[in-house]
N, C-alpha and C. Protein backbone atom coordinates (compact mmCIF):
# COMPACT_ATOMS: atom_id res chain seq x y z
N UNK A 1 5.88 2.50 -10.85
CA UNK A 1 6.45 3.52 -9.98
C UNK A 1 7.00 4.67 -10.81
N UNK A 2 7.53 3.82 -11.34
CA UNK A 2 8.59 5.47 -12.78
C UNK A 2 7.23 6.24 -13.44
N UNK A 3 5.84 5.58 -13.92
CA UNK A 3 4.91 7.10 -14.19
C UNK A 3 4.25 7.38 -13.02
N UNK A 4 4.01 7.14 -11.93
CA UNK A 4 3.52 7.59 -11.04
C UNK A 4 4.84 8.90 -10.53
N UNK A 5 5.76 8.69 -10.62
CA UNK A 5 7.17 10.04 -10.57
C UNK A 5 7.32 10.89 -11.64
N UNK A 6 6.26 10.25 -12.72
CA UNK A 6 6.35 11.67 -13.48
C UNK A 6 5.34 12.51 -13.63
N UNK A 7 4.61 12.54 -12.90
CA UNK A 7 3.58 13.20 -12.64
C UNK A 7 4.20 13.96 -11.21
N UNK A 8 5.24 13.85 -10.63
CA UNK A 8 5.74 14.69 -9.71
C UNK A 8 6.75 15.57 -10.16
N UNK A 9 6.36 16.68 -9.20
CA UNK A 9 7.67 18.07 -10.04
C UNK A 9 8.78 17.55 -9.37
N UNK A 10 9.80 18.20 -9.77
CA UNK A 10 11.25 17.22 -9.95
C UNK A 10 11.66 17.38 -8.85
N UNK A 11 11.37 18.88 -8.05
CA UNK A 11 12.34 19.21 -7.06
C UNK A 11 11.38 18.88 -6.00
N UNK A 12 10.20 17.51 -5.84
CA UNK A 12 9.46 17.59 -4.87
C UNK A 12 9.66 15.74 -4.61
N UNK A 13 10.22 15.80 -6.03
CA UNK A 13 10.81 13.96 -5.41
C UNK A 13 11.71 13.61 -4.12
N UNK A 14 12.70 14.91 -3.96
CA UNK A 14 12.98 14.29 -2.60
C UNK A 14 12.17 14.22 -1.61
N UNK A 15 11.21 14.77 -1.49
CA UNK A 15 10.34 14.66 -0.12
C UNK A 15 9.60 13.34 0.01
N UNK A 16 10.02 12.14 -1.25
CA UNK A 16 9.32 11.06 -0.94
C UNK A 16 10.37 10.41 0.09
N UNK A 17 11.68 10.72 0.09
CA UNK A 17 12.54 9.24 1.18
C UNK A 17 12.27 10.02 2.37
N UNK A 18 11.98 11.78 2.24
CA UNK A 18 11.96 12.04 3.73
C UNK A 18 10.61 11.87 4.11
N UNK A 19 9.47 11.71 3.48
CA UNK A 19 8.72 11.29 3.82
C UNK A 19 8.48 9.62 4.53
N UNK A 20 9.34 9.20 3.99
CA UNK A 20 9.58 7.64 4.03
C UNK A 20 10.04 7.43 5.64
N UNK A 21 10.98 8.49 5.83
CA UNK A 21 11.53 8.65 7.15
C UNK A 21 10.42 9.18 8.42
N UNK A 22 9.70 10.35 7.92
CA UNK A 22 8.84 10.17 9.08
C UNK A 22 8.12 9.49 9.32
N UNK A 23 7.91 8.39 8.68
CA UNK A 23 6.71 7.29 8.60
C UNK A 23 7.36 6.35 9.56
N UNK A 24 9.01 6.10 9.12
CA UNK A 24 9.43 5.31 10.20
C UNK A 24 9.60 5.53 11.57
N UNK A 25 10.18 6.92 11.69
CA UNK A 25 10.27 7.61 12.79
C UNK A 25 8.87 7.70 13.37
N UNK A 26 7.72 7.67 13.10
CA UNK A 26 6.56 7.59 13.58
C UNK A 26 6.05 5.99 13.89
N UNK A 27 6.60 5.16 13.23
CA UNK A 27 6.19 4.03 13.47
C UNK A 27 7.04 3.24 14.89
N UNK A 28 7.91 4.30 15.15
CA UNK A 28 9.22 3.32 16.48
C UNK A 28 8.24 4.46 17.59
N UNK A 29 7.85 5.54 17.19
CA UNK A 29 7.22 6.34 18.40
C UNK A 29 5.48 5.87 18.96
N UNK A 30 5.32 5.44 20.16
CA UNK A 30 3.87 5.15 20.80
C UNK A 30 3.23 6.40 20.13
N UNK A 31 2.94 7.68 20.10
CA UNK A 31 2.58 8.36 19.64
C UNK A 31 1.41 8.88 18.99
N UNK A 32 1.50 7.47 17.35
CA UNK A 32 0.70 7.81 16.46
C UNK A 32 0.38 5.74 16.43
N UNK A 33 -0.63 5.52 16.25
CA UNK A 33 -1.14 4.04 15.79
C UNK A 33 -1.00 3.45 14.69
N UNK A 34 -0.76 2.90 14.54
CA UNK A 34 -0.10 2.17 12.51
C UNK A 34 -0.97 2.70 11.82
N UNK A 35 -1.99 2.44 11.95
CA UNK A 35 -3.12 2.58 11.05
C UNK A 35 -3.24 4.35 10.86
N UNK A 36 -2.81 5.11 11.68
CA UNK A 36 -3.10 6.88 11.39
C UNK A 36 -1.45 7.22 10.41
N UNK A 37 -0.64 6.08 10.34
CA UNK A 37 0.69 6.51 10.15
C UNK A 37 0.81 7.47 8.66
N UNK A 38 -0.25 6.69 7.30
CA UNK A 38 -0.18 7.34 6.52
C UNK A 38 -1.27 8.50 6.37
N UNK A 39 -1.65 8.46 6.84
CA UNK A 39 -2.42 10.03 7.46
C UNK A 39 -1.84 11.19 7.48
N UNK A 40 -0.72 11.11 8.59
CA UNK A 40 0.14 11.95 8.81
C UNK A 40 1.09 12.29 7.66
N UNK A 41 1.52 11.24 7.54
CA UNK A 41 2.55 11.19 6.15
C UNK A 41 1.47 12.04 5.01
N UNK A 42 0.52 11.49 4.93
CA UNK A 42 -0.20 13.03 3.90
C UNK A 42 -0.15 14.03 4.27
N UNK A 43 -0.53 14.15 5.57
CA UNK A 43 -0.17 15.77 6.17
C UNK A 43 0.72 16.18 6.02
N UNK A 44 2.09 16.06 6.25
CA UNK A 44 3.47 16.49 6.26
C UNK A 44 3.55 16.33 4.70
N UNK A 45 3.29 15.62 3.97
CA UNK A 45 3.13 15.75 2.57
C UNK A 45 2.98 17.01 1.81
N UNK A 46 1.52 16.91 2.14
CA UNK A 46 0.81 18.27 1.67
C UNK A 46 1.86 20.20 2.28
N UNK A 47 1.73 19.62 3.53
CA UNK A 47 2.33 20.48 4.37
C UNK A 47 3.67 21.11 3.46
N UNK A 48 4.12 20.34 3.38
CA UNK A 48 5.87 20.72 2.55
C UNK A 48 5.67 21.12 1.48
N UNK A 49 4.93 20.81 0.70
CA UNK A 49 4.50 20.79 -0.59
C UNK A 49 3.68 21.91 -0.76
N UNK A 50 2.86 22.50 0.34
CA UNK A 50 2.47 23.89 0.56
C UNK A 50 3.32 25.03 0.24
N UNK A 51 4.44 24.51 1.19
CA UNK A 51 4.88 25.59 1.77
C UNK A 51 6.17 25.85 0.29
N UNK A 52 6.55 24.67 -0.06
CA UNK A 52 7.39 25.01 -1.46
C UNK A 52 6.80 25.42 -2.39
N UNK A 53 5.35 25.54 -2.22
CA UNK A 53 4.43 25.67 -3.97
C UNK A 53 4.70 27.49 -3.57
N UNK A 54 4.04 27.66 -2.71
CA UNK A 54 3.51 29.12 -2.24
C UNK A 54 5.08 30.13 -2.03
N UNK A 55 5.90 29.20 -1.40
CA UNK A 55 7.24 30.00 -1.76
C UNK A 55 8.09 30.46 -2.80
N UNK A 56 7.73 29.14 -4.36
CA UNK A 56 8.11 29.72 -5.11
C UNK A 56 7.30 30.17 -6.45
N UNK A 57 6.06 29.93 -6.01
CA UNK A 57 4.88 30.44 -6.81
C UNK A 57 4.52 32.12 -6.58
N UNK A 58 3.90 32.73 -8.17
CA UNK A 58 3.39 34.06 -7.81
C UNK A 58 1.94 34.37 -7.46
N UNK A 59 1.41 34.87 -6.62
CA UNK A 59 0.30 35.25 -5.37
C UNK A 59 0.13 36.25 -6.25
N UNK A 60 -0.77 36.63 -7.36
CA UNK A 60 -1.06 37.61 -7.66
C UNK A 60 -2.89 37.92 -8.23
N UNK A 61 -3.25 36.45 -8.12
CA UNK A 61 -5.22 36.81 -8.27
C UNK A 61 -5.82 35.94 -7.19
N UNK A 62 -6.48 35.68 -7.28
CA UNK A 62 -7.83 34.66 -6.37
C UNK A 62 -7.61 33.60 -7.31
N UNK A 63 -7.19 33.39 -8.41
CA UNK A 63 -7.24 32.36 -9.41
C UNK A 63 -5.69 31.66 -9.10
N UNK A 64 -5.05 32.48 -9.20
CA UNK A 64 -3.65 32.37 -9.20
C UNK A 64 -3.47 31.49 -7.86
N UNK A 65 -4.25 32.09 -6.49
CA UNK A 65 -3.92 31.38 -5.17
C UNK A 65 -4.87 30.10 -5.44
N UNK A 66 -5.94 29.71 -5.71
CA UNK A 66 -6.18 28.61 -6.13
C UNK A 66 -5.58 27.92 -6.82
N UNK A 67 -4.87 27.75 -7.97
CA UNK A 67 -4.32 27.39 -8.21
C UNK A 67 -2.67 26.64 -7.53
N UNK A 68 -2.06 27.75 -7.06
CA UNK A 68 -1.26 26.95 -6.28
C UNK A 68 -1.51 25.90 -5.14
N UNK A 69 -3.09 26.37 -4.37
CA UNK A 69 -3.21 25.09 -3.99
C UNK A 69 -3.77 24.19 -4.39
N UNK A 70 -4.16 23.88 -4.92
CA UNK A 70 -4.40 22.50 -5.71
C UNK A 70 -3.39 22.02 -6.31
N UNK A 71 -2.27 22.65 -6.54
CA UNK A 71 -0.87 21.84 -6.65
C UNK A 71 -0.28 21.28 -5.48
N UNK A 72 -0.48 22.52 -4.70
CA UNK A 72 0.08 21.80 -2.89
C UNK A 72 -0.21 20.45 -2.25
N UNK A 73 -1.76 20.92 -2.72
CA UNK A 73 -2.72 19.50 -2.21
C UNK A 73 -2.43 18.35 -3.37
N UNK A 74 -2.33 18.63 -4.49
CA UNK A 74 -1.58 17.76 -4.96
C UNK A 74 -0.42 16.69 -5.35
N UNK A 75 0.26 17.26 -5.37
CA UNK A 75 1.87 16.72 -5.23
C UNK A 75 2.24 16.50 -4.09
N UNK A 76 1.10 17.06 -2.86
CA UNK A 76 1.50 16.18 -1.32
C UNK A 76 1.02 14.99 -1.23
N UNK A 77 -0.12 14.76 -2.47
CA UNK A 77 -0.68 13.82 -1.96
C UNK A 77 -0.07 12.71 -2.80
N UNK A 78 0.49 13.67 -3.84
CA UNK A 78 1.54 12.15 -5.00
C UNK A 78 2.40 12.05 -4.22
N UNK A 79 3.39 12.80 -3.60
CA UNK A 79 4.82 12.43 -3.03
C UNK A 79 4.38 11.43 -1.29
N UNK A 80 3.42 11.77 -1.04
CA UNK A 80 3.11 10.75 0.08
C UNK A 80 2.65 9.25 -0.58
N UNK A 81 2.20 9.53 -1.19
CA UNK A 81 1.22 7.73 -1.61
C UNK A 81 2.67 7.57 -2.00
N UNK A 82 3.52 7.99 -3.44
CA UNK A 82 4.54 7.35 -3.41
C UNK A 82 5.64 6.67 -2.16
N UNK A 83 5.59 7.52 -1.19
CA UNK A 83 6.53 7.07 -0.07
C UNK A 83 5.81 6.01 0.59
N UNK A 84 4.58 5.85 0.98
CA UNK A 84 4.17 4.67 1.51
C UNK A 84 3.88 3.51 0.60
N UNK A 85 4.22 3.67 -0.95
CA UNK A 85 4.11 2.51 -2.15
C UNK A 85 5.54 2.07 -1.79
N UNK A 86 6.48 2.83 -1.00
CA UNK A 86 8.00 2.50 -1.40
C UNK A 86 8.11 1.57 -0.42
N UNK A 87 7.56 1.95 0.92
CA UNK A 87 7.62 1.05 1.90
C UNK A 87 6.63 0.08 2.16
N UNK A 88 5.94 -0.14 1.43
CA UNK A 88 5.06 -1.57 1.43
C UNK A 88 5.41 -2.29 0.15
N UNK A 89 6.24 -1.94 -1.12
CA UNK A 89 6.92 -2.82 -1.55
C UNK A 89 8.38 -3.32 -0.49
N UNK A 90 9.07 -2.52 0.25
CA UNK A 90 10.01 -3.18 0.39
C UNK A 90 9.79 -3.85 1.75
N UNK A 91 8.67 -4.05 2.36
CA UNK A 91 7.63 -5.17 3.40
C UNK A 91 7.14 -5.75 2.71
N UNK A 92 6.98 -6.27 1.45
CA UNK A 92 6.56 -7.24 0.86
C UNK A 92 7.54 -8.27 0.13
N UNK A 93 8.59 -7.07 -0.48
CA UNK A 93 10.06 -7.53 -0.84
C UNK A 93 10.45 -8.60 0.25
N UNK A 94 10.65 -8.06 1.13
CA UNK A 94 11.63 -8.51 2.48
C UNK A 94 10.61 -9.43 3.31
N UNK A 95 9.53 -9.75 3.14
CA UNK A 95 8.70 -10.45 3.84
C UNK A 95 8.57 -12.15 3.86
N UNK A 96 8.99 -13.15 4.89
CA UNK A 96 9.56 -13.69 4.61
C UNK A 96 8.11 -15.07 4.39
N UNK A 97 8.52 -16.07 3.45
CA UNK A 97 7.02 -16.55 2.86
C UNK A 97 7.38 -17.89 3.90
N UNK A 98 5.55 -18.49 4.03
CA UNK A 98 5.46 -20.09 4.94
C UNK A 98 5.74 -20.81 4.04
């Protein structure tokens, strides 16, 4: 878990517990089906991770905007897998054996 977080930028680690949270909050809502749950959680991943790359990134070539997204799309997609690694260790932790 600790190198899979270092390959995440620092100020994008919190979005793994809130990610963690919409997963739960999606899992008590009819809504979305277990199985689409981490789906979404990539979406909102990516999504946040968009919107912080591009906010504090500079927009100044065609190279430059590529670049930021492929960080977006990146680090949404590390800070999500991490949040659903967090919660299927601690359903496996807590899971009680026959």
């Amino acid at each position: 878990m600790e190198q899979l977080v270092s390959y995440i930028r620092p100020e994008l680690v919190l979005l793994i517990p809130a990610l963690y949270f919409v997963g739960m909050g999606l899992k008590k809502t009819a809504l979305v089906q277990d199985r689409w749950i981490p789906l979404f959680v990539c979406g909102v991943g990516v999504a946040l991770s968009a919107l912080y790359t591009f906010a504090t990134g500079e927009l100044t070539s065609l190279r430059q905007g590529a670049l930021l997204l492929f960080t977006a799309v990146t680090q949404g997609v590390l800070v999500s897998g991490a949040s659903v690694l967090c919660h299927q260790l601690y359903k496996q932790a807590t899971k009680k054996q026959p």
